[in-house]
N, C-alpha and C. Protein backbone atom coordinates (compact mmCIF):
# COMPACT_ATOMS: atom_id res chain seq x y z
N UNK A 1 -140.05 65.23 -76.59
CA UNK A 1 -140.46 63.87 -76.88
C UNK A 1 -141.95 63.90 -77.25
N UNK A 2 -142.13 63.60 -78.44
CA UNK A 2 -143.65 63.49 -79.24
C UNK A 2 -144.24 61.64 -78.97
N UNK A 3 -145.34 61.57 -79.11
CA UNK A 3 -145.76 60.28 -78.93
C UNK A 3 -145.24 60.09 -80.45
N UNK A 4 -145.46 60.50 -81.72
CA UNK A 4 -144.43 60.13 -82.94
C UNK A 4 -143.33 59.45 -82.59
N UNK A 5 -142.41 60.29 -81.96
CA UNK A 5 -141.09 59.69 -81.76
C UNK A 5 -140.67 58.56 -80.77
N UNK A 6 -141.69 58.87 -79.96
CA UNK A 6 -141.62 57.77 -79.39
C UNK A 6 -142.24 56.84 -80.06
N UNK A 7 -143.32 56.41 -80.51
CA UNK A 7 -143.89 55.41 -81.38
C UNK A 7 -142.68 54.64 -82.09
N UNK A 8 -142.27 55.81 -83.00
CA UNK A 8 -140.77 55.56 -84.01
C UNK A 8 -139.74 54.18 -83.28
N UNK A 9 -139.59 54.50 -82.01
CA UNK A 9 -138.46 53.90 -81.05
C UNK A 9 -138.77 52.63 -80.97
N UNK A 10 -140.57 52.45 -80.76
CA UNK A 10 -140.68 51.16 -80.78
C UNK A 10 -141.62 50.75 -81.65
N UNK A 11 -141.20 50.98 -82.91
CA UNK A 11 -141.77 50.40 -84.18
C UNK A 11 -141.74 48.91 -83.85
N UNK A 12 -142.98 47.97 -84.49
CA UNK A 12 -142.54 46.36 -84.31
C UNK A 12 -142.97 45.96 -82.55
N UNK A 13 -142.85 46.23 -81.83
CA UNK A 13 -142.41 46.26 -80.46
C UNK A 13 -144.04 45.02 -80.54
N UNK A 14 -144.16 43.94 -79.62
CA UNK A 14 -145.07 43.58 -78.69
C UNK A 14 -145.72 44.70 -78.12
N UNK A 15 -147.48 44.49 -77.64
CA UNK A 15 -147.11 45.42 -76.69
C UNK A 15 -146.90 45.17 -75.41
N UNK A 16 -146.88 43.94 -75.43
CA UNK A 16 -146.49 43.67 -73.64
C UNK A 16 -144.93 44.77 -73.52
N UNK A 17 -144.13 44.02 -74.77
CA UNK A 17 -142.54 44.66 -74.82
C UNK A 17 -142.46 46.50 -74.77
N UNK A 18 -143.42 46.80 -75.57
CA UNK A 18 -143.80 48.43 -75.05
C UNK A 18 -144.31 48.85 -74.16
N UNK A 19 -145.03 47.76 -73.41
CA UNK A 19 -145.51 48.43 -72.54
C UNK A 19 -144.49 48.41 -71.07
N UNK A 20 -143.77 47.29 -71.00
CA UNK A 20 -142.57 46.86 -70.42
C UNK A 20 -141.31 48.54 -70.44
N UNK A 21 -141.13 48.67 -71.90
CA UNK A 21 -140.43 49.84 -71.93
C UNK A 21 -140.93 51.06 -71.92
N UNK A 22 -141.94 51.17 -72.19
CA UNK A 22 -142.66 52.70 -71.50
C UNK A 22 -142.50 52.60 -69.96
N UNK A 23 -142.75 51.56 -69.33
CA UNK A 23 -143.13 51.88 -68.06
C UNK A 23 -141.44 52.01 -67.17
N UNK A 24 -140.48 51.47 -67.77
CA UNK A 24 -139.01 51.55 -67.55
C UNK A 24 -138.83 52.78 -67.48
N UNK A 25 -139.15 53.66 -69.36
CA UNK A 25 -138.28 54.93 -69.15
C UNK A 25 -138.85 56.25 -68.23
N UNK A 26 -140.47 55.62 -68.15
CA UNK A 26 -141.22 56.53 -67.45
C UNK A 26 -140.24 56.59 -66.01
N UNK A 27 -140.50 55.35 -65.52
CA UNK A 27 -139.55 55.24 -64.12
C UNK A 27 -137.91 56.05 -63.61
N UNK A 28 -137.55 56.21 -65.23
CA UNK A 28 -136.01 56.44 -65.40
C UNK A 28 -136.39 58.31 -65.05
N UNK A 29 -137.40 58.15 -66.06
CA UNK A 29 -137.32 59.97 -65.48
C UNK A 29 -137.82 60.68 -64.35
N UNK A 30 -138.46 59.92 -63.73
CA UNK A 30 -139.28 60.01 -62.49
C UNK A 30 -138.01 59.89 -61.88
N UNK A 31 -136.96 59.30 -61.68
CA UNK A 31 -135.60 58.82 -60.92
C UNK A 31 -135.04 60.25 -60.92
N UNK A 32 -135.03 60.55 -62.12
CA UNK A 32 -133.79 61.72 -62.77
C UNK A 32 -134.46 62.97 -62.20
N UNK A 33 -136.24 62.63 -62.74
CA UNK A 33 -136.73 64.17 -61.36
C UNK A 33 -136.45 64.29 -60.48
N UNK A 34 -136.99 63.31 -59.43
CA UNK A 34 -136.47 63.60 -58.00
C UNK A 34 -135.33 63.85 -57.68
N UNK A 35 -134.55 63.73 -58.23
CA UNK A 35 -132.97 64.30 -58.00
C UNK A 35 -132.63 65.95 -58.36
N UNK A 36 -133.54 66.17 -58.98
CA UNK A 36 -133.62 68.03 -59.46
C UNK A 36 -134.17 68.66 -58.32
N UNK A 37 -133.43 69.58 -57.72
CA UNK A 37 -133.68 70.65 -57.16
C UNK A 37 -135.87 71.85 -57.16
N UNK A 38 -134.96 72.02 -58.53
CA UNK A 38 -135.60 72.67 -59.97
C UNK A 38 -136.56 72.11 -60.55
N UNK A 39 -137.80 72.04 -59.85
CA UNK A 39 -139.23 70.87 -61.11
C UNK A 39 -138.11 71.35 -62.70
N UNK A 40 -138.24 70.34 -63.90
CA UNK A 40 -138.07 70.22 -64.97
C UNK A 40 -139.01 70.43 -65.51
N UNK A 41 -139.67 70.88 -66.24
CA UNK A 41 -140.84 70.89 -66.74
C UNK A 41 -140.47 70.11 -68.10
N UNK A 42 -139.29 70.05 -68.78
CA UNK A 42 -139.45 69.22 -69.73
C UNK A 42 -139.82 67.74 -69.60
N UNK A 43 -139.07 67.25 -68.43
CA UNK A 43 -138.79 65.79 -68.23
C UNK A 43 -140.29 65.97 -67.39
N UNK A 44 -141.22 66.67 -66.83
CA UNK A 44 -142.80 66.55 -66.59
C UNK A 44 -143.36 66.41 -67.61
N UNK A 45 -142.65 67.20 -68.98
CA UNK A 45 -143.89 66.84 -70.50
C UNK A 45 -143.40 65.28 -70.45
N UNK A 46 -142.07 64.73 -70.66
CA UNK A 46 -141.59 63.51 -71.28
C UNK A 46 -142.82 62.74 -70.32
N UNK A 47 -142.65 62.46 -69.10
CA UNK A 47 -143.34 61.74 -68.32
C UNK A 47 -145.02 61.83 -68.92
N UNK A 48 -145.34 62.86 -69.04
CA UNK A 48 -147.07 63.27 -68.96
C UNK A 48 -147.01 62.41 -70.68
N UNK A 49 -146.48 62.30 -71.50
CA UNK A 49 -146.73 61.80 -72.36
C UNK A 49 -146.50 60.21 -72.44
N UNK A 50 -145.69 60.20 -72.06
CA UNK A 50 -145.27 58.48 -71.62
C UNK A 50 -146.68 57.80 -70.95
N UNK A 51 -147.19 58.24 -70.07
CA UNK A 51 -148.43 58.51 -69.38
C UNK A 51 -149.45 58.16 -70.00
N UNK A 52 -149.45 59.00 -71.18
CA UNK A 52 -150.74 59.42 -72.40
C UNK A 52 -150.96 58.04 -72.91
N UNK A 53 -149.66 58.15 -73.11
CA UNK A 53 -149.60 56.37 -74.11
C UNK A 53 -150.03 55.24 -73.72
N UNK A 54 -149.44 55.23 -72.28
CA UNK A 54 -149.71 53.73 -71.88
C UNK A 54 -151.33 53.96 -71.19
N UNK A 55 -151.60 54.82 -71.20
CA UNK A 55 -153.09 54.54 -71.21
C UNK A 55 -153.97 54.02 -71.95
N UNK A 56 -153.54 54.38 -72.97
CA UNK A 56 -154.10 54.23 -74.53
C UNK A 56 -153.76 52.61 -74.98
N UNK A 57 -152.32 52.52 -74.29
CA UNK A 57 -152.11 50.75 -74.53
C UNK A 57 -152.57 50.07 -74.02
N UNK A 58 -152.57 50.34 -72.83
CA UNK A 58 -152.81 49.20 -71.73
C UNK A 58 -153.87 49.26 -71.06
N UNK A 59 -155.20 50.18 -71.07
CA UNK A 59 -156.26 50.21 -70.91
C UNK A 59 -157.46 50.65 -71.60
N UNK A 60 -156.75 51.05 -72.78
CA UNK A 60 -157.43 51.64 -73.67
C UNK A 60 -158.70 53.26 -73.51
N UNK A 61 -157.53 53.83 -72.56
CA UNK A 61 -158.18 54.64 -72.15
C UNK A 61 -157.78 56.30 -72.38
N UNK A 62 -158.58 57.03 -73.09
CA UNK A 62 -157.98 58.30 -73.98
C UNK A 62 -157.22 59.08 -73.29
N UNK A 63 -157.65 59.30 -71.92
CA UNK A 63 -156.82 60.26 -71.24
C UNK A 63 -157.30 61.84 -71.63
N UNK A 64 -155.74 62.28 -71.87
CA UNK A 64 -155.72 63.33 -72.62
C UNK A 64 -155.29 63.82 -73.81
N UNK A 65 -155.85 62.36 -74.81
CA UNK A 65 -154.89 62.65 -76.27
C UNK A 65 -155.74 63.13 -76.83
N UNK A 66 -155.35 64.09 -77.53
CA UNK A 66 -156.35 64.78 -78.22
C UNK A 66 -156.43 63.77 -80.06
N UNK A 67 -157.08 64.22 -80.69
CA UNK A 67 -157.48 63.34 -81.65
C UNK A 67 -156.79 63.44 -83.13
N UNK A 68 -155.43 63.97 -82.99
CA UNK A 68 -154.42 64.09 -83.83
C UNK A 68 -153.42 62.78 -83.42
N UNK A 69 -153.47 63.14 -82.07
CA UNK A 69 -152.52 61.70 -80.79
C UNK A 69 -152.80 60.89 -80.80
N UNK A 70 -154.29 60.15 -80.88
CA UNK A 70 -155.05 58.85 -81.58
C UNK A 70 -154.84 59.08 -83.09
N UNK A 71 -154.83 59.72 -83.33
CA UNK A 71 -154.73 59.00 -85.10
C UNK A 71 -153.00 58.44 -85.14
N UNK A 72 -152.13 58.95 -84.45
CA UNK A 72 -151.12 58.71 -84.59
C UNK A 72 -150.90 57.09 -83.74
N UNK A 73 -151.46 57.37 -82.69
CA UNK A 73 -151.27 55.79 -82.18
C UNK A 73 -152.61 54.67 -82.92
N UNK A 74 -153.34 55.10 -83.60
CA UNK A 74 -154.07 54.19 -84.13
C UNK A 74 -153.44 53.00 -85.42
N UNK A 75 -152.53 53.20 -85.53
CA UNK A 75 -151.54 52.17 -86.56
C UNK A 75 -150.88 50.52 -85.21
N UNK A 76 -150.82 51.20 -84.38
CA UNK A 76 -149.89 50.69 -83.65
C UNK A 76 -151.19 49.61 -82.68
N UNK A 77 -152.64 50.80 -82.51
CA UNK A 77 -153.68 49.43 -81.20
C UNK A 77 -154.04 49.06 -82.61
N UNK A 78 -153.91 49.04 -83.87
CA UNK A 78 -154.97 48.38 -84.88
C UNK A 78 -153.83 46.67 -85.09
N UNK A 79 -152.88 46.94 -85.23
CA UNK A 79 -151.86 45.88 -85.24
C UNK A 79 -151.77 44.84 -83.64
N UNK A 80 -152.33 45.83 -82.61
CA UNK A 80 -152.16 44.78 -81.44
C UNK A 80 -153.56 44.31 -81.37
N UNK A 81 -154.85 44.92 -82.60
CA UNK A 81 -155.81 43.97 -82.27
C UNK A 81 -156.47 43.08 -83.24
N UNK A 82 -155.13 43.00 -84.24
CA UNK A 82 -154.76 42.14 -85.21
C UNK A 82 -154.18 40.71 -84.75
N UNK A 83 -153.20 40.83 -83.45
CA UNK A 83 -152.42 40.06 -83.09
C UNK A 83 -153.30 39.44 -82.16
N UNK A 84 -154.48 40.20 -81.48
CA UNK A 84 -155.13 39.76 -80.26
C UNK A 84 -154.70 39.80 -79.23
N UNK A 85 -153.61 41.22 -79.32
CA UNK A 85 -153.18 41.80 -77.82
C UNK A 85 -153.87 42.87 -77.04
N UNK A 86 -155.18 43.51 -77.78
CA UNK A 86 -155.53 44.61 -77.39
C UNK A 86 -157.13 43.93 -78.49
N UNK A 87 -158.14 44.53 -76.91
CA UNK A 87 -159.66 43.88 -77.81
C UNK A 87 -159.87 45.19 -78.77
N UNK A 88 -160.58 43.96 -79.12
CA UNK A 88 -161.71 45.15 -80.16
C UNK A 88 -161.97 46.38 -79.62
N UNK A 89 -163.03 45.80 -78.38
CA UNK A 89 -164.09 46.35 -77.89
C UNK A 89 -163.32 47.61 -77.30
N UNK A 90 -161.98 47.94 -76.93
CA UNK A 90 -161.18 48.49 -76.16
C UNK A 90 -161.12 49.96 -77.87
N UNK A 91 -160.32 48.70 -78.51
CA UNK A 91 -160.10 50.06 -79.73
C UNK A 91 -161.02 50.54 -80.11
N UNK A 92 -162.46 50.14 -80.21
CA UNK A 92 -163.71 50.81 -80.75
C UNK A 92 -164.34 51.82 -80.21
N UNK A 93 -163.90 51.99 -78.80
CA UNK A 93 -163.85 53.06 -77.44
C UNK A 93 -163.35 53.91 -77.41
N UNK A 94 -162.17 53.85 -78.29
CA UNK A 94 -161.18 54.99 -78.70
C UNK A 94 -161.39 55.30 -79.90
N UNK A 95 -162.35 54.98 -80.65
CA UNK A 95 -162.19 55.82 -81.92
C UNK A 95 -163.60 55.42 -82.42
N UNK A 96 -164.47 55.90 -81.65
CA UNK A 96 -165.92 56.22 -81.53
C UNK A 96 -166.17 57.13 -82.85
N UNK A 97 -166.93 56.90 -83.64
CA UNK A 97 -167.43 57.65 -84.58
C UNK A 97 -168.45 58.65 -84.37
N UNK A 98 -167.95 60.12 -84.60
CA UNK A 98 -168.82 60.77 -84.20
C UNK A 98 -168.03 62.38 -83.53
């Protein structure tokens, strides 16, 4: 699971509504871990990226995306701060010139 593909899933989306469903499927796999024996390490990437994102949505905070991962979610905070769901001041933090 790429933040691409996930992006893809919720093309259009609110972001309250993405942020609503990130924080669902995050929960779903966190469910499905604890039930493994066996750490998953895949369903730890799915999570750690789910993670990535809603940082980036909902606090506008980089985390650990590296700056291929912001350019990719930069279509998506430029439209929520079009709508006036996500400030300025938040996206200008994330994509500091320089």
């Amino acid at each position: 699971m790429t933040i691409t593909s996930i992006l893809k899933q919720l093309e259009g989306w609110s972001r309250e509504d993405m942020i609503a469903k990130l924080q669902a499927t995050r929960h779903e796999l966190q469910s499905e871990q604890l039930k493994k024996i066996v750490p998953n390490n895949d369903l730890n990437r799915q999570i750690l990226t789910i993670n990535r994102i809603l940082g980036a949505i909902e606090m506008g905070v980089r985390g650990s995306l590296t700056k291929s991962e912001l350019q990719e979610l930069r279509p998506v905070l430029q439209h929520f701060v079009e709508n006036g769901e996500f400030s300025q001041s938040k996206f200008s933090s994330l994509y500091q010139r320089g």
